[in-house]
Protein backbone atom coordinates (compact mmCIF):
# COMPACT_ATOMS: atom_id res chain seq x y z
CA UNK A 1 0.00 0.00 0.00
CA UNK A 2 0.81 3.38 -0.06
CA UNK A 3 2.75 3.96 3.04
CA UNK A 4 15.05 1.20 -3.96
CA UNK A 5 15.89 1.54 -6.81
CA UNK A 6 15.69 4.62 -9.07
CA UNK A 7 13.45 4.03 -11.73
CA UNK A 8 14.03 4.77 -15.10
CA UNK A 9 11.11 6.79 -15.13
CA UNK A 10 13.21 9.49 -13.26
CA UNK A 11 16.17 9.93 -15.47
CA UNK A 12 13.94 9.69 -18.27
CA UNK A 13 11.98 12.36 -16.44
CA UNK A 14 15.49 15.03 -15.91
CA UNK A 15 16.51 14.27 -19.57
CA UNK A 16 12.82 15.56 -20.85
CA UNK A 17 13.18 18.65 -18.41
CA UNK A 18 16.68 19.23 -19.66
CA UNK A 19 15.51 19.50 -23.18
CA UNK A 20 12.34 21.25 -22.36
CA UNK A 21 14.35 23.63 -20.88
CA UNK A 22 15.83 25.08 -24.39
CA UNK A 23 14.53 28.45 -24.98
CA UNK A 24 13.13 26.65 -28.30
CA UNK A 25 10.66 24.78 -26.68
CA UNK A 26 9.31 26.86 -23.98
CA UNK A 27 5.72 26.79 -23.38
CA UNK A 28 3.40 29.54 -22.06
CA UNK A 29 2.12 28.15 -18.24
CA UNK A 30 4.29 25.04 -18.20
CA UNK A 31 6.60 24.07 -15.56
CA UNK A 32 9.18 21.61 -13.88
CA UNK A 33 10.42 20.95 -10.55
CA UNK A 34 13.55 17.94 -8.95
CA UNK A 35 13.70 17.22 -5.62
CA UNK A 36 15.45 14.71 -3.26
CA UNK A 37 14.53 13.95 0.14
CA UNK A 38 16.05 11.74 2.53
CA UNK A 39 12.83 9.94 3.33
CA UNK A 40 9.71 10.32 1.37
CA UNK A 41 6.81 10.95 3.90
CA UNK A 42 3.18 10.60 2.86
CA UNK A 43 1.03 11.61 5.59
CA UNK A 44 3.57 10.73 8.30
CA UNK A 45 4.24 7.38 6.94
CA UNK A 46 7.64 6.59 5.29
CA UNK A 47 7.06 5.64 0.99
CA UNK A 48 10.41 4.47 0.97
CA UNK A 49 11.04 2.30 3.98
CA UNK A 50 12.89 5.08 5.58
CA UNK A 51 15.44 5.62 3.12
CA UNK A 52 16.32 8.73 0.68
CA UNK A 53 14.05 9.73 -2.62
CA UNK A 54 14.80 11.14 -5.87
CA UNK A 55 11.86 13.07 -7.39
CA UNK A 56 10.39 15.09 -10.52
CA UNK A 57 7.47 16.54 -11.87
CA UNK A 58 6.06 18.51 -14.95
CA UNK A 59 3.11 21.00 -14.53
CA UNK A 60 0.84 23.17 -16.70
CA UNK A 61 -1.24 25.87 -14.99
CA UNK A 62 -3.49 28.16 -17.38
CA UNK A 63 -4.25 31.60 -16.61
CA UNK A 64 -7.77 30.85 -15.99
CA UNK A 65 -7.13 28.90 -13.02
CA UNK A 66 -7.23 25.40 -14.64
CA UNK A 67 -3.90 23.03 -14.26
CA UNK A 68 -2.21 19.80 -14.64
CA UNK A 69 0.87 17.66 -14.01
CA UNK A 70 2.28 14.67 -12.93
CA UNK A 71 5.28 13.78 -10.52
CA UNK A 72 7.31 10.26 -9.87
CA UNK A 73 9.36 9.39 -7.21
CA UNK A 74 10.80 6.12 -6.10
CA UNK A 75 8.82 4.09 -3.06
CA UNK A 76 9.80 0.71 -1.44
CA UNK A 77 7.07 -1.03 0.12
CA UNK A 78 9.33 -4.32 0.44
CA UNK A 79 7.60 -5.83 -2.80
CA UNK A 80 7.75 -5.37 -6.62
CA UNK A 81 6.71 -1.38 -6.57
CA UNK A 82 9.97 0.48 -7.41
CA UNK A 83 8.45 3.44 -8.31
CA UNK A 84 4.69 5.77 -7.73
CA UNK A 85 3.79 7.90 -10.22
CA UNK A 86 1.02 10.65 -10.17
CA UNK A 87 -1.69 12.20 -12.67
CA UNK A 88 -3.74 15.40 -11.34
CA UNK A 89 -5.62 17.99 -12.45
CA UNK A 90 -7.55 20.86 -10.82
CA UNK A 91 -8.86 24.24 -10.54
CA UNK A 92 -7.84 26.97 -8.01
CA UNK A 93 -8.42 30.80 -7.77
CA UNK A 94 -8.58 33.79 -5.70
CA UNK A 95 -11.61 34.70 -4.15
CA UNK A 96 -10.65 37.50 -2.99
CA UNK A 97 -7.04 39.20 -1.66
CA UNK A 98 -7.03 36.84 1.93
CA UNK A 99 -9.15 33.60 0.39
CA UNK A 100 -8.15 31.27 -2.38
CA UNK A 101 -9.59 27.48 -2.90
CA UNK A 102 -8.51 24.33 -5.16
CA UNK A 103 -10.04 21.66 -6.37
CA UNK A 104 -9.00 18.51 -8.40
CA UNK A 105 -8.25 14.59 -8.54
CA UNK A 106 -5.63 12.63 -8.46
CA UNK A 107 -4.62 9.63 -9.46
CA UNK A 108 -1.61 7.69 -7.41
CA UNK A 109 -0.73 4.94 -9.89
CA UNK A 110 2.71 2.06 -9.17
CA UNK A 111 2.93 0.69 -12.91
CA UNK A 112 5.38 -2.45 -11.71
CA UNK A 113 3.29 -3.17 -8.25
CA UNK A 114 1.73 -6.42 -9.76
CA UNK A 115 4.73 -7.85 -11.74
CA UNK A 116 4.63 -10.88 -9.49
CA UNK A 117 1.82 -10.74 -7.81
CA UNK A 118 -1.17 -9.30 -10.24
CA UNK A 119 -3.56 -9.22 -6.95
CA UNK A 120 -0.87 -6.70 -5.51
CA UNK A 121 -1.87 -4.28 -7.89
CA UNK A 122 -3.23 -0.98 -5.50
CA UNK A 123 -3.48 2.29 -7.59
CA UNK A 124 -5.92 4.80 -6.27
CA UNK A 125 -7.78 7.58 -6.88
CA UNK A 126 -8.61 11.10 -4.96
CA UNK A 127 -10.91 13.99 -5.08
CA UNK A 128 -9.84 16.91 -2.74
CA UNK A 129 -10.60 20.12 -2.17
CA UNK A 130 -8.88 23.34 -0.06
CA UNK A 131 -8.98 26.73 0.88
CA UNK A 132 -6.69 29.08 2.29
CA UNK A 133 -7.08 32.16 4.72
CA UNK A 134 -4.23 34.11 4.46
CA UNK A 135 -1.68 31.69 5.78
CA UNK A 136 -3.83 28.64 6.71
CA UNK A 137 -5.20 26.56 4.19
CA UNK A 138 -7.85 23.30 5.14
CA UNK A 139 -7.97 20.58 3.09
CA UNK A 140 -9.75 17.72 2.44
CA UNK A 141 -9.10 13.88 -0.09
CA UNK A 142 -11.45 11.40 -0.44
CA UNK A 143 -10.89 7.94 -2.03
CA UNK A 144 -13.07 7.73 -5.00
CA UNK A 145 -11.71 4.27 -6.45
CA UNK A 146 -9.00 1.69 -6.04
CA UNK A 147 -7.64 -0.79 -7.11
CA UNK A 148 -8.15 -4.53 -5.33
CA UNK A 149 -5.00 -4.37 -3.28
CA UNK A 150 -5.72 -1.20 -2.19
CA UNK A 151 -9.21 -1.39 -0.44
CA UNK A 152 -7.71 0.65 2.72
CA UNK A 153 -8.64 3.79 0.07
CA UNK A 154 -11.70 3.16 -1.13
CA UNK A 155 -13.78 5.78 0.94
CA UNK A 156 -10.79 6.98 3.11
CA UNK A 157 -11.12 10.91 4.21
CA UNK A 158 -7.97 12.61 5.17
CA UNK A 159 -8.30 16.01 6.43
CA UNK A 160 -6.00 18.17 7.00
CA UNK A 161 -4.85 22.06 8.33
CA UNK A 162 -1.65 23.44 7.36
CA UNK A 163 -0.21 27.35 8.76
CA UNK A 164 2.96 29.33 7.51
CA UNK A 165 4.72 31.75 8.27
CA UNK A 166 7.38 33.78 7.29
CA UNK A 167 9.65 34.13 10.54
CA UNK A 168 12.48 35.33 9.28
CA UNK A 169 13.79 36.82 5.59
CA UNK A 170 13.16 34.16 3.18
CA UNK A 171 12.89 31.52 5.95
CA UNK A 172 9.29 29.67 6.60
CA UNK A 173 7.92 27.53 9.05
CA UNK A 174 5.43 25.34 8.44
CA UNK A 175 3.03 23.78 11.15
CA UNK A 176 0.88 20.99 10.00
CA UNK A 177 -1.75 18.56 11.49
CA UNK A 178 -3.69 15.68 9.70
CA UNK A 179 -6.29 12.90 10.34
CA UNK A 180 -6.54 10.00 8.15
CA UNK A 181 -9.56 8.16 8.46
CA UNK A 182 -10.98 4.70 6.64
CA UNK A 183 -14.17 3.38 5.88
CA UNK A 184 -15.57 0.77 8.07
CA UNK A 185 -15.27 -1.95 5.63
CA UNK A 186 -11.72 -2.22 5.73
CA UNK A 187 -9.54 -2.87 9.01
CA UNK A 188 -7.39 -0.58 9.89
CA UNK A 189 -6.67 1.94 12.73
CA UNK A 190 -7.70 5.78 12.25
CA UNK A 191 -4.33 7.43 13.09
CA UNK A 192 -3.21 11.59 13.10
CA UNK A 193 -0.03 12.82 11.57
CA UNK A 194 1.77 16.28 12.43
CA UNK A 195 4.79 18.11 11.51
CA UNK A 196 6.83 21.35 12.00
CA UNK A 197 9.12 22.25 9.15
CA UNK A 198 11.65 25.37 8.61
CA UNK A 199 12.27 26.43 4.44
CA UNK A 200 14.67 28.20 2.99
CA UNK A 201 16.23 28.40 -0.72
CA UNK A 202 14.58 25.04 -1.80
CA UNK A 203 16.18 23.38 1.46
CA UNK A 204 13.77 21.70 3.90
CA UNK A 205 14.74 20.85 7.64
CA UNK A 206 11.07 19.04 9.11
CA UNK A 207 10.06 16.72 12.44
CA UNK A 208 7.05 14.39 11.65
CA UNK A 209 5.37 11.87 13.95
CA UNK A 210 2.38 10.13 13.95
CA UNK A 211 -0.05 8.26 16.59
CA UNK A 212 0.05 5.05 15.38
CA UNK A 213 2.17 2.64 17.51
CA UNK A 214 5.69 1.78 17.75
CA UNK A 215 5.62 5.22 15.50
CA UNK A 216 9.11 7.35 15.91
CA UNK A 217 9.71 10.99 15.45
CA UNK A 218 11.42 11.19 12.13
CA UNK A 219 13.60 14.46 10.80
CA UNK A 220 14.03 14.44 6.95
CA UNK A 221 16.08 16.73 4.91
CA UNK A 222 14.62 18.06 1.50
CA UNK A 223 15.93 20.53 -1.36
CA UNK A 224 13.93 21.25 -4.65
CA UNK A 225 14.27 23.38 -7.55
CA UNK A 226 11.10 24.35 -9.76
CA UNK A 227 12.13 25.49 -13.21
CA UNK A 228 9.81 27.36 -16.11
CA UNK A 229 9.61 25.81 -19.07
């Protein structure tokens, strides 16, 4: 479920931004952004059994409000799944100068989860939707559909509040709390995730725990780069 090697879906991934990048083929709206982390964390939970990730993503946003993308990253859930990669698209705006909302789907997809196992397959799908006072935004995703091996998202709600704040020049903290919940058909414990995290020049320093037992504080590094296309 969603919870070591590098794809090739990755370096395929940086050589398409690379070329992208020529001033030839830049496009109006479309974007790119790399990023390693030295544990990916999906709402608290480690994606890559507590070890570093590699990541990339490509993303069109119109000036109407409408946008899409998709990102990849390698995961290691200790079975065939080397690799997760996501499909969204939305809509966001300003309603007015302190409020903004988003809406959209996505789609969390592991192309080589079922290579041995073709019951192992456990794609899934969100709706979610935000909005954002000034610095606090509330959000919400609800499973919409899954795949068999992933029946823990069918109907799942995760909610979640996140605040920033800019506490020094060009340095933000971030204070976050979520609540992952699951639908009554499928066994397995409600738990809350929360973090504090400190950003600076693509560099992220962040704590995150969780409730769930035998859980441990973890501290993750993070840098990222978003480039226009």
């Amino acid at each position: 479920m969603k919870h070591k090697a590098i794809p090739l879906a990755i370096p395929c991934l940086l050589a398409t931004l690379t070329l992208l990048g020529t001033p030839a083929q830049a496009v109006e709206g479309l974007s790119a952004n790399v990023g390693f982390t030295s544990n990916y964390l999906w709402r608290g939970v480690s994606q890559t059994d507590d070890s570093a990730a590699i990541s990339g993503g490509l993303d069109y946003a119109a000036e109407n409000g409408f946008y899409a993308g998709t990102w990849v990253s390698n995961v290691d859930f200790s079975d065939d799944a080397s690799y997760e990669l996501d499909f969204y698209l939305g809509f966001g705006g300003d309603i007015n100068e302190n409020i903004s909302y988003d809406l959209g789907y996505i789609y969390y997809a592991y192309p080589d989860s079922a290579e041995s196992d073709k019951d192992n397959e456990y794609d899934f799908g969100e709706i979610y939707a935000g909005i954002t006072f000034s610095n606090i935004t509330l959000a919400a995703n609800y499973g919409v559909h899954n795949d068999d091996g992933a029946g823990w998202a069918d109907k799942a709600l995760y909610i979640s509040a996140d605040a920033e704040f800019e506490v020094a020049e060009g340095l933000t903290l971030n204070l976050h709390l979520g609540d992952y919940s699951f639908d009554d058909d499928y066994d397995s414990g409600d738990y809350t995730d929360y973090g504090i995290s400190l950003s600076k020049s693509g560099f992220t320093l962040a704590l995150t725990d969780t409730d769930l037992d035998n859980d441990d504080v973890k501290f993750t590094v993070s840098y990222a780069i978003g480039l226009d296309l």
